[in-house]
Each structure stands twice: as C-alpha cells, then as structure tokens.
Protein backbone atom coordinates (compact mmCIF):
# COMPACT_ATOMS: atom_id res chain seq x y z
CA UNK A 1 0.00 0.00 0.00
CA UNK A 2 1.26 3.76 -0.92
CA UNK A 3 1.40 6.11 1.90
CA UNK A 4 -0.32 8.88 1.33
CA UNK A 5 3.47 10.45 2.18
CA UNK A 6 4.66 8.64 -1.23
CA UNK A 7 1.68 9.27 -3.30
CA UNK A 8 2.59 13.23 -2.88
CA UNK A 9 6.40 13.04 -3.70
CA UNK A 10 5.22 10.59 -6.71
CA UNK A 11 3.26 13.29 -7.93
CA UNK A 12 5.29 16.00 -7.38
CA UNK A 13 8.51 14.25 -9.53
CA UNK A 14 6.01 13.12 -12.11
CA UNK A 15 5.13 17.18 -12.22
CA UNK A 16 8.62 17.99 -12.10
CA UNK A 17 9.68 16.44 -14.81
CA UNK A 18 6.19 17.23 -17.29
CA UNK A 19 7.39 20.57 -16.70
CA UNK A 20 10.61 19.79 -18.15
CA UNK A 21 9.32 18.07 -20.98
CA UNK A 22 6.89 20.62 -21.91
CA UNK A 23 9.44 23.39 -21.54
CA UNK A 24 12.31 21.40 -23.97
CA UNK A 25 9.43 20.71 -26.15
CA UNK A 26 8.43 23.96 -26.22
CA UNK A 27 12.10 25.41 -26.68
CA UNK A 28 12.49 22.99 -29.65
CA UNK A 29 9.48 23.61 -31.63
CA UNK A 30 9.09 27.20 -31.16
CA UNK A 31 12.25 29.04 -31.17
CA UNK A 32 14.01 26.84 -34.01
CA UNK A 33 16.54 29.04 -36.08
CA UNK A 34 19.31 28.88 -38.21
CA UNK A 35 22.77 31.03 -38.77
CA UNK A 36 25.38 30.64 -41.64
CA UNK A 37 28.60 29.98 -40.14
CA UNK A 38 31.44 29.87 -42.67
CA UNK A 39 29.34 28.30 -45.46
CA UNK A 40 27.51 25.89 -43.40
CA UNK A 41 23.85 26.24 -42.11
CA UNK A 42 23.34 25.45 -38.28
CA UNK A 43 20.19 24.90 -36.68
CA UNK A 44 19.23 25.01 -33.56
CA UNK A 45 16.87 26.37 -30.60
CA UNK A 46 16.55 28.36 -27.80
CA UNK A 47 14.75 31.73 -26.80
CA UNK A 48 15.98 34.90 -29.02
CA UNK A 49 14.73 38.21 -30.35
CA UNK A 50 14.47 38.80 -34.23
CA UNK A 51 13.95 41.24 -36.44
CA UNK A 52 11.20 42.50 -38.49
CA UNK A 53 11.74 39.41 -40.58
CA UNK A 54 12.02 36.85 -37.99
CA UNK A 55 15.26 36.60 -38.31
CA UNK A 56 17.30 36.39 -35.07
CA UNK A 57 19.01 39.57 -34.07
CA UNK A 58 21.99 37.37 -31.78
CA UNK A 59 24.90 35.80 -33.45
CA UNK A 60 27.51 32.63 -31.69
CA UNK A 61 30.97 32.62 -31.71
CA UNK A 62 32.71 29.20 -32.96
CA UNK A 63 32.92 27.95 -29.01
CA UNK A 64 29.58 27.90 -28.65
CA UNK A 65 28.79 25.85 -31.46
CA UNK A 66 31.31 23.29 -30.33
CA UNK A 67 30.06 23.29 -26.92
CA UNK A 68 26.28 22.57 -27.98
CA UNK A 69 28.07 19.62 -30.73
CA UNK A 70 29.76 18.44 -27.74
CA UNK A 71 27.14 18.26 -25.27
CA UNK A 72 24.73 16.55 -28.31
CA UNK A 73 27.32 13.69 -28.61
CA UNK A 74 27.66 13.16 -25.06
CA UNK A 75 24.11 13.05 -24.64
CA UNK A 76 23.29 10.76 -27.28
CA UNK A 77 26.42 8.31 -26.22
CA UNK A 78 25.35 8.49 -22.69
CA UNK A 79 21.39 7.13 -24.02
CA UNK A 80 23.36 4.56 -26.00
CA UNK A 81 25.04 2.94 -23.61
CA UNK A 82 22.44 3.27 -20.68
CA UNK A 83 20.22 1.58 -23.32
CA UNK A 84 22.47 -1.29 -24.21
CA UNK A 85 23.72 -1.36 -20.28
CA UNK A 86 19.94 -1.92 -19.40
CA UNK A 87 18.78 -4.61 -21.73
CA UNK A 88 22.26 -6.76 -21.01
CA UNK A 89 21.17 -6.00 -17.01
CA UNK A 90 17.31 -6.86 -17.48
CA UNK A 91 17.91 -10.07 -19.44
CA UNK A 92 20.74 -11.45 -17.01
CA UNK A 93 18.15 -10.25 -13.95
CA UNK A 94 15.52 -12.26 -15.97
CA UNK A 95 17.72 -15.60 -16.18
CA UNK A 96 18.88 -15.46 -12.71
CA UNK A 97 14.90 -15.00 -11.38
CA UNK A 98 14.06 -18.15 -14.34
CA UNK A 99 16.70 -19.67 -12.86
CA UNK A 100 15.34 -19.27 -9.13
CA UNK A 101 11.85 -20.05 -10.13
CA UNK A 102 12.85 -23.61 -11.86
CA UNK A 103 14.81 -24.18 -8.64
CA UNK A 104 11.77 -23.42 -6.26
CA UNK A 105 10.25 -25.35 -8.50
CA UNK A 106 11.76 -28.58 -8.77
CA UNK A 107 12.51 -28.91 -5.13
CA UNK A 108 8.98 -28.22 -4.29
CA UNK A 109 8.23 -31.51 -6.55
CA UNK A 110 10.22 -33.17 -4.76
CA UNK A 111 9.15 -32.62 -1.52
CA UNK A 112 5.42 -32.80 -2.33
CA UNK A 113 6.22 -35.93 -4.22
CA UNK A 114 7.41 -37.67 -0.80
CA UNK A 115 3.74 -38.79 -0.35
CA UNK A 116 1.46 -40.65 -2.25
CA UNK A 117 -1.23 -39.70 -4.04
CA UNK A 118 -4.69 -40.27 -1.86
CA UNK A 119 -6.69 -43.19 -2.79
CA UNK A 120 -9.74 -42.80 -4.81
CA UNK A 121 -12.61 -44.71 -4.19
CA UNK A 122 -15.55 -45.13 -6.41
C-alpha cells in the first residue's frame, strides 16, 4: 500500500519532470533558427529576439557551437550505452529470477512428491 506520504512526492517528480518536458518541447518547436557559419547552415533552438523578418538579431561565436556539438554527442552516447547497459542488465536479472523459479520449482516436486497420491474410491 502507498502512503499517502509517497503518493505526494510521486506526484510532485512526475510534475517535475512534465514541466521539463513541456518546456524542452516547447524550446524545440518554437524558437528553431538557423545562422550561416562559414558556409555551413546550423540549426538550432533556444529563446531569441528577431527582427522585423524573424530573423534572429543574436549571433555565436565558434565555441559555442562546439560546446552545444559536444554536449549533443555526449548526450546521445550516454542514451546509448544506458540503453544497451539496461537490456544486457534486465535479461541477465531475468535468467537469474528463471533460474530461481525452476529451482523453487523442482525442489517443491520433490518434496510434495514424498507422499502418495490419496486413494480414490468409487
């Protein structure tokens, strides 16, 4: 049974982290933009001011654009490997408790077979 202590702190992390999600997914879909930096178009989001045209007023330096292709690879190595890390985990977890059941299992058997069956009279 959930304590009415755990339902609270369930439902504020589960708030917590819509908010998150709703602000990222806002940041992503509605402040999307684009510079030219040495020949090459880079896109990306976050909060800016434009111009009349929409165009954003703000410019990066070369830094900053490494930083935000650094942090991207790093993010999407780091969901990689948790990924692969978690299926290797869950299926050895899932042989060991297979393994436990047939165990149970079998020496229950044996134990219950220790008796015979009752007679059955017609």
């Amino acid at each position: 049974m959930i304590s009415r202590t755990d339902k609270s702190v369930k439902i504020l992390i589960v708030s917590f982290l819509l908010a998150i999600f709703l602000s990222y997914y806002g940041s992503v879909n509605l402040f999307y933009h684009s510079h030219i930096v040495l020949g090459d178009t880079i896109v990306h989001s976050h909060p800016f001011k434009s111009d009349n045209s929409g165009k954003p007023i703000h410019s990066h330096n070369d830094k900053g654009f490494v930083t935000i292709q650094l942090l991207t690879y790093f993010l999407i190595f780091t969901l990689i490997t948790a990924t692969i890390l978690d299926s290797v985990f869950y299926s050895k977890a899932e042989l060991i408790v297979r393994k436990r059941l047939n165990r149970e299992f079998s020496t229950s058997r044996l134990v219950n077979s220790l008796r015979a069956p009752p007679a059955y009279r017609l």
